[in-house]
N, C-alpha and C. Protein backbone atom coordinates (compact mmCIF):
# COMPACT_ATOMS: atom_id res chain seq x y z
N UNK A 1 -36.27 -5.01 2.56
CA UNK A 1 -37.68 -5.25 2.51
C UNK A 1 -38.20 -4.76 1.17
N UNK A 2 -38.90 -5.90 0.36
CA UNK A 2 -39.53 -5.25 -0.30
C UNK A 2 -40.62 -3.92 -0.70
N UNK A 3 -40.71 -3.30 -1.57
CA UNK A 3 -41.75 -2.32 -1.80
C UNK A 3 -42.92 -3.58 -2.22
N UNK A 4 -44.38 -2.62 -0.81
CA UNK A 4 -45.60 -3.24 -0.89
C UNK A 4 -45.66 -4.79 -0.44
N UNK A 5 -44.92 -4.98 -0.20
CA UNK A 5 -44.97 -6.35 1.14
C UNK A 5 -45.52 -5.98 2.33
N UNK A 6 -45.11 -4.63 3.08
CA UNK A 6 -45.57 -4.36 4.50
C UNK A 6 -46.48 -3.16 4.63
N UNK A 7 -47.17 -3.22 5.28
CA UNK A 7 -48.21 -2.13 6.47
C UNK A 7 -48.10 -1.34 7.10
N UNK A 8 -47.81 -0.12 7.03
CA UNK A 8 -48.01 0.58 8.13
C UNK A 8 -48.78 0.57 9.43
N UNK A 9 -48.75 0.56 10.42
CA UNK A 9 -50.22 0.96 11.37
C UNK A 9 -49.85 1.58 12.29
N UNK A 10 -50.52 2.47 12.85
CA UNK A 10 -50.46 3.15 14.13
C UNK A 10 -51.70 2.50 14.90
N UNK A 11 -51.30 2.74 16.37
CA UNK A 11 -51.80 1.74 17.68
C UNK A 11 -52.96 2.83 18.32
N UNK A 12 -54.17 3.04 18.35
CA UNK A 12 -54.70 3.93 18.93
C UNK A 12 -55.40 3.32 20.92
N UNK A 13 -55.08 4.40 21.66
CA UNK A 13 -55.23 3.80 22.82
C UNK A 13 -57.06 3.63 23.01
N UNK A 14 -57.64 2.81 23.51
CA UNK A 14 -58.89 2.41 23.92
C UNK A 14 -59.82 3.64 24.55
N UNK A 15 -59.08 4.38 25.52
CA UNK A 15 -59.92 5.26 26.65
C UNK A 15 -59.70 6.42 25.72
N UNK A 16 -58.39 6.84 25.68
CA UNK A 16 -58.60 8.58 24.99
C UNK A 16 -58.68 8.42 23.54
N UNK A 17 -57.99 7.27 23.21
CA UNK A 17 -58.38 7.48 21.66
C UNK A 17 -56.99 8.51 20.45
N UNK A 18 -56.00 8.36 21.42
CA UNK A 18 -54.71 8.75 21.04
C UNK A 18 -54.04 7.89 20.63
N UNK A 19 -53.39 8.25 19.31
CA UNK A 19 -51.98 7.77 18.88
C UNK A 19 -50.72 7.63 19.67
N UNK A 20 -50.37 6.50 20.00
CA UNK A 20 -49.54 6.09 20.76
C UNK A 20 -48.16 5.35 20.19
N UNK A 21 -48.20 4.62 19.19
CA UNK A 21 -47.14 3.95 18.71
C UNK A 21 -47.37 3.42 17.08
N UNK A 22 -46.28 3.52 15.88
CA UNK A 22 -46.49 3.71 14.74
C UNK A 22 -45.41 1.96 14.62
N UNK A 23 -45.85 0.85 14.06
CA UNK A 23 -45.45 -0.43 13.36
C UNK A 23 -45.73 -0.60 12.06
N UNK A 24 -45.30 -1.32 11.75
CA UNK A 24 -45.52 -2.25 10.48
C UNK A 24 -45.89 -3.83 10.46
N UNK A 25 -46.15 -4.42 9.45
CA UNK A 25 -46.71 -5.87 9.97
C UNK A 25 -46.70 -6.52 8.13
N UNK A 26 -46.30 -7.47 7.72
CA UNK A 26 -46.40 -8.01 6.41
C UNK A 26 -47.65 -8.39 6.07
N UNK A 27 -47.65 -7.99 5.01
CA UNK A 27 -49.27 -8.10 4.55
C UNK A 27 -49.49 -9.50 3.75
N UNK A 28 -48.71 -10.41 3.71
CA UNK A 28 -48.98 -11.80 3.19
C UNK A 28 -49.37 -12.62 4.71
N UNK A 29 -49.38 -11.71 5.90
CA UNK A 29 -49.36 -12.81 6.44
C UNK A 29 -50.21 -11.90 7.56
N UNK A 30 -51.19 -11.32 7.42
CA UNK A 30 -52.52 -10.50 7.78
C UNK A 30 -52.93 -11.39 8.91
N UNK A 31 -53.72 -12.74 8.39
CA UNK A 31 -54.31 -13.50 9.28
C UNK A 31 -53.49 -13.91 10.74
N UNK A 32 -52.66 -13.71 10.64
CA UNK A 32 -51.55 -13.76 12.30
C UNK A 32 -51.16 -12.61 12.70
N UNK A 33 -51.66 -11.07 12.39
CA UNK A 33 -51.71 -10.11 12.77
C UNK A 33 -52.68 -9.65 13.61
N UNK A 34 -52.09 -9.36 14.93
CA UNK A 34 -52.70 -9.36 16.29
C UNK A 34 -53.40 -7.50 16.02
N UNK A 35 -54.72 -7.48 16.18
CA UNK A 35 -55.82 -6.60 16.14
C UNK A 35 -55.64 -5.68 17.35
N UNK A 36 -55.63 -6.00 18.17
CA UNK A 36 -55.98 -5.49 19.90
C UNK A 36 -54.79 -6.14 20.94
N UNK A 37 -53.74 -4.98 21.35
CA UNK A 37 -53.11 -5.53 21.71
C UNK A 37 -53.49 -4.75 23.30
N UNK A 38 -52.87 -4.59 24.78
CA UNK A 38 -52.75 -4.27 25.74
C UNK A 38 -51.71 -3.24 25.73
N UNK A 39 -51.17 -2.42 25.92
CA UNK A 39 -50.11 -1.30 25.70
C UNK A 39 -50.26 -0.10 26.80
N UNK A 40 -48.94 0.12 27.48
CA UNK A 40 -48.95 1.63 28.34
C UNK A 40 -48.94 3.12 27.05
N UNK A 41 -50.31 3.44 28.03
CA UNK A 41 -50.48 4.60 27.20
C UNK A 41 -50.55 5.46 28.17
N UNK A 42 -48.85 6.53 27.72
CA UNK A 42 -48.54 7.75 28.11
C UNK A 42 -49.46 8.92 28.88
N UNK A 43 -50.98 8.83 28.08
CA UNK A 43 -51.88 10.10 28.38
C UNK A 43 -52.64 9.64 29.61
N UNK A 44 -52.88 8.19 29.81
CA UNK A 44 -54.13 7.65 30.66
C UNK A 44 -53.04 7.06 31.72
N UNK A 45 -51.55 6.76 31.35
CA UNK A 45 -50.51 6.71 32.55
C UNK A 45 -51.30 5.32 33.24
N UNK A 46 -51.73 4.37 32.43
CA UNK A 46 -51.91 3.19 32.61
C UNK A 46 -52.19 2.17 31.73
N UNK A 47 -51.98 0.89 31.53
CA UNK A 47 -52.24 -0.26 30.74
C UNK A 47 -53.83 0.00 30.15
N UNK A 48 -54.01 -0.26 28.66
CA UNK A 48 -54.42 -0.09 28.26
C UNK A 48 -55.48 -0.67 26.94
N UNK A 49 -56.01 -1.00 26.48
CA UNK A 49 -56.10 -2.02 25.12
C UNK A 49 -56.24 -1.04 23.82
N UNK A 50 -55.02 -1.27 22.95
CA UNK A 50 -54.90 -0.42 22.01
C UNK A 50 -55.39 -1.46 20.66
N UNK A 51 -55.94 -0.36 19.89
CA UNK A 51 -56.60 -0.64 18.64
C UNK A 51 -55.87 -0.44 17.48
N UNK A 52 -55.30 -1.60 16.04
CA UNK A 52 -55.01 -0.98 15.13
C UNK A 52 -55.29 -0.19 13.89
N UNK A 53 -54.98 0.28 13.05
CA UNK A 53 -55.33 1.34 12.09
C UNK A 53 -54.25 1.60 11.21
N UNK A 54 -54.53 0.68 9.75
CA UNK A 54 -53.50 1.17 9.41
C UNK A 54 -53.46 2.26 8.66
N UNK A 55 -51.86 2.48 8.58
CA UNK A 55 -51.90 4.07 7.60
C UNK A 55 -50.62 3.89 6.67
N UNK A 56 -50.29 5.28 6.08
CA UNK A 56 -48.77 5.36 5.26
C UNK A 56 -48.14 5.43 6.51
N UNK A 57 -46.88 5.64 6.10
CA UNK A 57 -45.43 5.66 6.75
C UNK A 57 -45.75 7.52 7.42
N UNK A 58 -45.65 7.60 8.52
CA UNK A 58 -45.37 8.98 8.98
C UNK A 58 -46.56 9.69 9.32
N UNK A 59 -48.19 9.21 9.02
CA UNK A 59 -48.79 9.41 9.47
C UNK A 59 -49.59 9.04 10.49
């Protein structure tokens, strides 16, 4: 993979508002990058609609 082709993002859950899961996503191709996905989140121990945010690598 190139350097500066891809995105970091971490997935934040809807209700508590916790970090739940850390992806990446190519940034030439943004416009087919899904915003709001549905996701089990660990803290609320139910389905959920998680929000993205992106960041660097590790944070």
């Amino acid at each position: 993979m190139a350097k500066g082709k891809s995105q970091y993002c971490t997935w934040f859950c809807g209700d508590c508002k916790r970090a739940n899961d850390i992806s990446y996503y190519d940034k030439r191709r943004n416009d087919e990058v899904v915003k709001e996905v549905s996701k089990f989140c660990p803290q609320c121990r139910k389905h959920t609609v998680h929000k993205r945010k992106d960041t660097k690598k590790g944070n």
